[in-house]
PDB file of N, CA and C in Angstrom:
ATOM      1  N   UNK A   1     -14.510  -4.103 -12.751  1.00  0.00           N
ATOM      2  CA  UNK A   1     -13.267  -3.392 -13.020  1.00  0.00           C
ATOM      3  C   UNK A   1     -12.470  -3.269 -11.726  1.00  0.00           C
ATOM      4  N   UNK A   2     -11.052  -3.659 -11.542  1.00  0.00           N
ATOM      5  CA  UNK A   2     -10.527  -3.510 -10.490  1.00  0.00           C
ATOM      6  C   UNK A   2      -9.667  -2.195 -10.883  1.00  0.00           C
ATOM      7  N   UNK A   3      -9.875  -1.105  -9.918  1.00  0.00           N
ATOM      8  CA  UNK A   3      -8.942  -0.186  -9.980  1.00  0.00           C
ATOM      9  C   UNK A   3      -7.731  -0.362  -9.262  1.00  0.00           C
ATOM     10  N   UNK A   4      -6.472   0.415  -9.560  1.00  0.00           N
ATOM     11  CA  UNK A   4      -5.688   0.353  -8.474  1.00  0.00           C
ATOM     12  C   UNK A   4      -4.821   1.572  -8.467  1.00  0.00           C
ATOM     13  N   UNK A   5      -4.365   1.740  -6.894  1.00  0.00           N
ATOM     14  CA  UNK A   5      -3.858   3.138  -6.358  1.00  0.00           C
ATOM     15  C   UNK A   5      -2.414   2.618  -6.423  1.00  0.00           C
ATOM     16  N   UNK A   6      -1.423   3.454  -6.950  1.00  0.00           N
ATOM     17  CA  UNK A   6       0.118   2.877  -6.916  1.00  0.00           C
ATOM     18  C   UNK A   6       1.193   4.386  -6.076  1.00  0.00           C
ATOM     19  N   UNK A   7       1.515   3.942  -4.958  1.00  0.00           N
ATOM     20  CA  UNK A   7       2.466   4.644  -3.968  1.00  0.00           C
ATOM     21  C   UNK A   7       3.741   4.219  -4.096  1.00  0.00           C
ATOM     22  N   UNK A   8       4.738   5.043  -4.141  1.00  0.00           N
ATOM     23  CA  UNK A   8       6.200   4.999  -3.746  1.00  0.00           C
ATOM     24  C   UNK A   8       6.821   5.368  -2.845  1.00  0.00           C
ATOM     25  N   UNK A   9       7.477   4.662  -2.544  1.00  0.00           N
ATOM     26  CA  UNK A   9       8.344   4.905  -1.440  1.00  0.00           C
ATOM     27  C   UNK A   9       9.299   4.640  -0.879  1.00  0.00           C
ATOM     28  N   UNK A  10      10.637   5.404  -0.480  1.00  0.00           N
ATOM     29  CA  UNK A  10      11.723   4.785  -0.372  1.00  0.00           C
ATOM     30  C   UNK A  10      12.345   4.738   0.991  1.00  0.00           C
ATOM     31  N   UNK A  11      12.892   4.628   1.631  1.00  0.00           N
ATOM     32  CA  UNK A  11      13.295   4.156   2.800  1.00  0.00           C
ATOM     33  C   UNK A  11      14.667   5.307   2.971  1.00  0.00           C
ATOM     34  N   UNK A  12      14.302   6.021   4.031  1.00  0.00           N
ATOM     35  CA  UNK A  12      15.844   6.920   4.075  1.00  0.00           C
ATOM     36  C   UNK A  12      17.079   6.048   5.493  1.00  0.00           C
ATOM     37  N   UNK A  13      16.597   5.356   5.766  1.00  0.00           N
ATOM     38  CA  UNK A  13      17.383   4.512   6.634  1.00  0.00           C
ATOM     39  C   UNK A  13      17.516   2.901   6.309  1.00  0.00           C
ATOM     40  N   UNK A  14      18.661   2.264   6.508  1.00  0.00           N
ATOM     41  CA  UNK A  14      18.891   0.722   6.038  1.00  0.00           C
ATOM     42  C   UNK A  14      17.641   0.228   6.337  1.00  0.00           C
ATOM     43  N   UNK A  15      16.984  -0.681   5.529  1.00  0.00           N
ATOM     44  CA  UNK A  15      18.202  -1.473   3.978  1.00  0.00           C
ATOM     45  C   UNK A  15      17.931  -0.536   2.776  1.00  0.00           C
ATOM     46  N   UNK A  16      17.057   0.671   3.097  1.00  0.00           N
ATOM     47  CA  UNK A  16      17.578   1.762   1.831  1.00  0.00           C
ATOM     48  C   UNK A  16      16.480   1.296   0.789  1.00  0.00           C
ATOM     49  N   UNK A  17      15.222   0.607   0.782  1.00  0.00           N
ATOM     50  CA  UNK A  17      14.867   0.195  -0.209  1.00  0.00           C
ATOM     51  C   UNK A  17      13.757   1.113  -0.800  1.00  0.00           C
ATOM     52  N   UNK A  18      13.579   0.381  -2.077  1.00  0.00           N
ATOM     53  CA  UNK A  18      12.430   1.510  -3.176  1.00  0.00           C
ATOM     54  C   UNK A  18      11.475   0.584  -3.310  1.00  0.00           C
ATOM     55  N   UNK A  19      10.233   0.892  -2.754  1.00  0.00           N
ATOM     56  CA  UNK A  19       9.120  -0.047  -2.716  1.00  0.00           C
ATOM     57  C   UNK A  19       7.897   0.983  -3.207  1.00  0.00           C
ATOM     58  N   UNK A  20       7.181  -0.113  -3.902  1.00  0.00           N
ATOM     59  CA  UNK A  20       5.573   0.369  -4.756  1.00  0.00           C
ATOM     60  C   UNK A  20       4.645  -0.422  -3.941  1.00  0.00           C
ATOM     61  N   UNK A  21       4.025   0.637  -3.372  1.00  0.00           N
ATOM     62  CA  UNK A  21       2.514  -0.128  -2.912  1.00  0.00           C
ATOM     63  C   UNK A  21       1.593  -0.162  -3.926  1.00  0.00           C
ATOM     64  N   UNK A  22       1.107  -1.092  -4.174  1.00  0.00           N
ATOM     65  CA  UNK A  22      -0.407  -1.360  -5.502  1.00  0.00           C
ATOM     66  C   UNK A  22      -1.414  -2.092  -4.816  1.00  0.00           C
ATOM     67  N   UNK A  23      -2.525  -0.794  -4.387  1.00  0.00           N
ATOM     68  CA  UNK A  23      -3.929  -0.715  -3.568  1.00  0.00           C
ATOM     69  C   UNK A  23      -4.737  -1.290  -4.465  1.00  0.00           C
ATOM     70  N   UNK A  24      -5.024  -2.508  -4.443  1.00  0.00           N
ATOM     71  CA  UNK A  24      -6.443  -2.537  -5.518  1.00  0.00           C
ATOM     72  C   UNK A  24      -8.371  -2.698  -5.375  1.00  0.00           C
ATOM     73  N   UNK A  25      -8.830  -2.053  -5.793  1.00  0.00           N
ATOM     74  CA  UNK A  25     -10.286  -1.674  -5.412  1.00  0.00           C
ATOM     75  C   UNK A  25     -10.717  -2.758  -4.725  1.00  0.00           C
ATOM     76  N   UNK A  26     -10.529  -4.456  -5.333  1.00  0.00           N
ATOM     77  CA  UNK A  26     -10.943  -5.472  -4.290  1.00  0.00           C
ATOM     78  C   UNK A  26     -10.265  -5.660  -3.218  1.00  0.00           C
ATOM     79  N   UNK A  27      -9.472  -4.952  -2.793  1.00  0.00           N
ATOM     80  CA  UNK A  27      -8.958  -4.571  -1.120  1.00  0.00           C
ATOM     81  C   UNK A  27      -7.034  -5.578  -1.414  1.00  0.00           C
ATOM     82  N   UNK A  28      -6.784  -5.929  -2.483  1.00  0.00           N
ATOM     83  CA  UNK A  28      -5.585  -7.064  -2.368  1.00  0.00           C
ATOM     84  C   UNK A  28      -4.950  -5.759  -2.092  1.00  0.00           C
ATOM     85  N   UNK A  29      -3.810  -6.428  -1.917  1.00  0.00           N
ATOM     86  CA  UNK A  29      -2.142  -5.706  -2.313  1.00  0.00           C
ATOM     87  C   UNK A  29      -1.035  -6.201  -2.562  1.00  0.00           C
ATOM     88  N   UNK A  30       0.243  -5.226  -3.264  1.00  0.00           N
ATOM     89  CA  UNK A  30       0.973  -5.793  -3.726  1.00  0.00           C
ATOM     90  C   UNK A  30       1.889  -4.868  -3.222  1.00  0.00           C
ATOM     91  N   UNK A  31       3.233  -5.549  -2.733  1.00  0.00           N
ATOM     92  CA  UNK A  31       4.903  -4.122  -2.414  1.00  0.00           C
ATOM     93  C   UNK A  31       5.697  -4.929  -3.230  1.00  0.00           C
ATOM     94  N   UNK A  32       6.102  -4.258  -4.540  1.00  0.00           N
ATOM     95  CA  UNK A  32       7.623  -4.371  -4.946  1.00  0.00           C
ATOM     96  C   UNK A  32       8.668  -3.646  -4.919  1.00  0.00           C
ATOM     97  N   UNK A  33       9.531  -4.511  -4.551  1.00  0.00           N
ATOM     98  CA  UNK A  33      11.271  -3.963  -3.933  1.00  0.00           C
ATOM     99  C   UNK A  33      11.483  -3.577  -5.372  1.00  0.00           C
ATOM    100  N   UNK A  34      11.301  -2.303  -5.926  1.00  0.00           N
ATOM    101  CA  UNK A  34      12.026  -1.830  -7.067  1.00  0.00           C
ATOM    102  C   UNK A  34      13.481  -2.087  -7.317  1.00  0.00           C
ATOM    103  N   UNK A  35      14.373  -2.052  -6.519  1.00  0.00           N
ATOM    104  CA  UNK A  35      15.396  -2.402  -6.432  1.00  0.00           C
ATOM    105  C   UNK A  35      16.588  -4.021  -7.096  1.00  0.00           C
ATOM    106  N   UNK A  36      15.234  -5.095  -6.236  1.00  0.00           N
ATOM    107  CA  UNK A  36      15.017  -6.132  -6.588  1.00  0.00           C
ATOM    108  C   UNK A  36      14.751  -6.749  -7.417  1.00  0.00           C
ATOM    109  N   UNK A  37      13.281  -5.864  -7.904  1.00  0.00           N
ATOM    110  CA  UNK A  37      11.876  -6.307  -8.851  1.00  0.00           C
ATOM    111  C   UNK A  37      11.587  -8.009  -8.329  1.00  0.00           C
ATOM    112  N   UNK A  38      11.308  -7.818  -6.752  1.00  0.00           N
ATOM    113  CA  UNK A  38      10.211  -8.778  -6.163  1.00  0.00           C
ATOM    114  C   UNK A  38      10.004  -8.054  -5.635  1.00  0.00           C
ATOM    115  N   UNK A  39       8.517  -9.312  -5.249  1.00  0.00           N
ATOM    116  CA  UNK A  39       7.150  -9.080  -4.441  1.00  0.00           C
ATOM    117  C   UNK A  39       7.685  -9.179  -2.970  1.00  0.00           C
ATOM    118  N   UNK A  40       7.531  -8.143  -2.501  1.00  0.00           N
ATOM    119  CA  UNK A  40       7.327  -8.221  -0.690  1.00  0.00           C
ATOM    120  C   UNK A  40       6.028  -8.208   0.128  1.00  0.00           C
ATOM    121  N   UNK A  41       6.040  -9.118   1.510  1.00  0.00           N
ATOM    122  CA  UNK A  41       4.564  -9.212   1.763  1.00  0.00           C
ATOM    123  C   UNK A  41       4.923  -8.296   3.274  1.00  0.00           C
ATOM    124  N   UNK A  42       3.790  -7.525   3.817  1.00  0.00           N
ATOM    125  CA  UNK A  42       3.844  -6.482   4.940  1.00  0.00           C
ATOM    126  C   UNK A  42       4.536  -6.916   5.744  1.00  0.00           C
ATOM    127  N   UNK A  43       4.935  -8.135   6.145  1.00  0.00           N
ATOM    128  CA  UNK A  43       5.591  -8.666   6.859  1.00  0.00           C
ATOM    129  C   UNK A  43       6.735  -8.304   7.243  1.00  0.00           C
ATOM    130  N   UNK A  44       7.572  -8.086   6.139  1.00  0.00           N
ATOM    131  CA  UNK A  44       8.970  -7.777   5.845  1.00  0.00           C
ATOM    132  C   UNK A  44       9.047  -6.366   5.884  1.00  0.00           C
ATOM    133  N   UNK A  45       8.169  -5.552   6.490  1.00  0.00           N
ATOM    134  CA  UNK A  45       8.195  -4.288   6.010  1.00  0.00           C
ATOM    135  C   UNK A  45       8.517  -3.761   7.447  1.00  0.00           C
ATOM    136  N   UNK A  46       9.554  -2.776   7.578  1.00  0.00           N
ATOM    137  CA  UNK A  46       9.967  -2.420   9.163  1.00  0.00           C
ATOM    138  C   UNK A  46       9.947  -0.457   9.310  1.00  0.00           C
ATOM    139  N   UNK A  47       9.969  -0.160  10.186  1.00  0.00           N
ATOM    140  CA  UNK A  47       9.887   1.313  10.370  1.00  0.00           C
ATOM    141  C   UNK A  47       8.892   2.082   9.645  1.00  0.00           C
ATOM    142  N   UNK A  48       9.589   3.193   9.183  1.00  0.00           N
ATOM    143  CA  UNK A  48       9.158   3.781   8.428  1.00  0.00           C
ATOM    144  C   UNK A  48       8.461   3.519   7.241  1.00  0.00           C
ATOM    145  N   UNK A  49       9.015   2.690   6.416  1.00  0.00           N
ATOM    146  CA  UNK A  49       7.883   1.676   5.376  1.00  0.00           C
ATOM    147  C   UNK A  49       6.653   1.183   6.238  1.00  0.00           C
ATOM    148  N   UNK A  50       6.584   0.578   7.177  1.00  0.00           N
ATOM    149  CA  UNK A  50       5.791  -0.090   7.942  1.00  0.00           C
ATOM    150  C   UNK A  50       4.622   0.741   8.145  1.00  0.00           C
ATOM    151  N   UNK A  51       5.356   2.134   8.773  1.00  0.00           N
ATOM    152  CA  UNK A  51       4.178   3.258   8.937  1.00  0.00           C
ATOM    153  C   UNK A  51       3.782   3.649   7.983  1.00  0.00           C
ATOM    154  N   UNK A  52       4.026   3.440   6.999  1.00  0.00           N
ATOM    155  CA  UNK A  52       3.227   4.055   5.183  1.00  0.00           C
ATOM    156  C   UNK A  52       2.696   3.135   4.986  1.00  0.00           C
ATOM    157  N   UNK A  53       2.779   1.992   5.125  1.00  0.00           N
ATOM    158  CA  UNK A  53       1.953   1.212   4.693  1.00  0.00           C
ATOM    159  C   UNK A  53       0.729   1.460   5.400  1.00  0.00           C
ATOM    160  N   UNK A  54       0.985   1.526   6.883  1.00  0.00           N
ATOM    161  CA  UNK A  54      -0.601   1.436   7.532  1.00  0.00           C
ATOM    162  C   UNK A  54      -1.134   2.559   7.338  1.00  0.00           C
ATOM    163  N   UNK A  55      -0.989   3.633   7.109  1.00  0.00           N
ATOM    164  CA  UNK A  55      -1.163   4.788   6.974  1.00  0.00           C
ATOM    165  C   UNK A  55      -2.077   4.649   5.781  1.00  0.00           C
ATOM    166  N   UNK A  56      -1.337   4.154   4.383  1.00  0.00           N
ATOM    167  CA  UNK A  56      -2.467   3.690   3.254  1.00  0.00           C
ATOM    168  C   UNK A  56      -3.342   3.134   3.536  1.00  0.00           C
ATOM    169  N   UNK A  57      -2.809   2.035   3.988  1.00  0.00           N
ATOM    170  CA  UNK A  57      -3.998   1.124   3.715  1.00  0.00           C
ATOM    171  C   UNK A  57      -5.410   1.320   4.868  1.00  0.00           C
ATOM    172  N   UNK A  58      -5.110   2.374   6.582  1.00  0.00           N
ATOM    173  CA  UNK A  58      -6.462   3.048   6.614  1.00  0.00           C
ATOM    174  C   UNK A  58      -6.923   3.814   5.886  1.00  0.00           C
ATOM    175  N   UNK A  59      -6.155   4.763   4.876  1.00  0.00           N
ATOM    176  CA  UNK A  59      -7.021   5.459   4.147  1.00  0.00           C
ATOM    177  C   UNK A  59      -7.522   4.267   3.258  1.00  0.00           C
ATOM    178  N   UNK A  60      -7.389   4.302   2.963  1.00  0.00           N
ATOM    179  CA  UNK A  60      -7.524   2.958   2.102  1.00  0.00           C
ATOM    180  C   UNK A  60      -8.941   2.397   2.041  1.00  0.00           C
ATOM    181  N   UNK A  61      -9.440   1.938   3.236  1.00  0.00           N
ATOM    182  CA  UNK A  61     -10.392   1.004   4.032  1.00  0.00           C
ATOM    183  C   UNK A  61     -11.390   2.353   4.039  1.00  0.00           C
ATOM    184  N   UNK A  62     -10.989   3.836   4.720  1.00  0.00           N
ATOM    185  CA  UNK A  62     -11.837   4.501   5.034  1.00  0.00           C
ATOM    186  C   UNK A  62     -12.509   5.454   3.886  1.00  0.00           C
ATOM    187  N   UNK A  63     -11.365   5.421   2.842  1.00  0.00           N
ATOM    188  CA  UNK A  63     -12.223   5.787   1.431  1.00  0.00           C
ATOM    189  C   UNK A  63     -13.581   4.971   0.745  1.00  0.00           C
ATOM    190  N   UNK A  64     -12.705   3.528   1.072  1.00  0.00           N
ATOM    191  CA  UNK A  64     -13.633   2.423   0.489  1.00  0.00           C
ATOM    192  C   UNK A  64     -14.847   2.440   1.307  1.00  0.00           C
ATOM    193  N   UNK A  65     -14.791   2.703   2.367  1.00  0.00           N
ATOM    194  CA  UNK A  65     -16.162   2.638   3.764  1.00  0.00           C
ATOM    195  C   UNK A  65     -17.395   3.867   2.947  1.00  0.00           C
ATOM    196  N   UNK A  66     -16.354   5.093   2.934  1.00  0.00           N
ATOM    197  CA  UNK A  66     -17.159   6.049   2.974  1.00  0.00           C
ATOM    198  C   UNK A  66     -17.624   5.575   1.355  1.00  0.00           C
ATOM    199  N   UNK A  67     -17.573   5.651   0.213  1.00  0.00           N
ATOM    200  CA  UNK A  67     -17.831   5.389  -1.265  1.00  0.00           C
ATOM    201  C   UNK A  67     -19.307   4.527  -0.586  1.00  0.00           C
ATOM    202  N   UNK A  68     -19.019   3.077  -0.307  1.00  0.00           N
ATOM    203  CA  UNK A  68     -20.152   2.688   0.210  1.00  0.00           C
ATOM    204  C   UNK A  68     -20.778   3.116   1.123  1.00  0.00           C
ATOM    205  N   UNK A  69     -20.999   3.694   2.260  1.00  0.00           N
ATOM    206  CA  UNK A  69     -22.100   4.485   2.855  1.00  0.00           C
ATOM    207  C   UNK A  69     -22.933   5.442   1.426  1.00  0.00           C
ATOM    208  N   UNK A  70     -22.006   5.999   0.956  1.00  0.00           N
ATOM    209  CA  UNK A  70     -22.593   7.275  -0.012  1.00  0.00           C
ATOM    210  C   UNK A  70     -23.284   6.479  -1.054  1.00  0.00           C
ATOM    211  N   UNK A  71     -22.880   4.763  -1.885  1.00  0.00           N
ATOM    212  CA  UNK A  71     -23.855   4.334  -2.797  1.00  0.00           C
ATOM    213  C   UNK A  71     -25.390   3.710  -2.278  1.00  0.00           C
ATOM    214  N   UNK A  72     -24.837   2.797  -1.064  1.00  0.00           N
ATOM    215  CA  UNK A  72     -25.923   2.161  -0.029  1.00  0.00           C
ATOM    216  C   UNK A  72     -26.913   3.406   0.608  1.00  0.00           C
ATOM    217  N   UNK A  73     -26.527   4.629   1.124  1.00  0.00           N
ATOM    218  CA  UNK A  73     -27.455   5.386   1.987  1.00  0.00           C
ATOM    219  C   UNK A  73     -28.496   5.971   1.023  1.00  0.00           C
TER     220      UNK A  73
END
């Protein structure tokens, strides 16, 4: 079963955009420009988006870490 975590977020400074992060349990991801309705890859992602993204995606990694320590230990 792949779960997935879905974040919003919009940009209060240009280019102003409305983007969905979609975290999924096998570690992928997905950002769509709501605005648009395309796929954006981290790449394209600047400032403040930029810092939400990384921000998720360590929690992200460190939820997933800890879940496994707690099934493995």
């Amino acid at each position: 079963m792949n779960n997935c975590e879905n974040y919003r977020f919009i940009e209060t400074h240009r280019p102003f955009r409305d983007l969905t992060f979609k975290f999924y349990s096998n570690g992928s991801l997905t950002i769509i420009d709501n605005s648009d309705d395309i796929v954006i890859s981290p790449r394209e992602l600047k400032g403040s988006s930029y810092d939400f993204y990384v921000r998720k995606r360590l929690a992200f990694i460190k939820q997933d870490l800890t879940a496994k320590l707690h099934k493995y230990a």
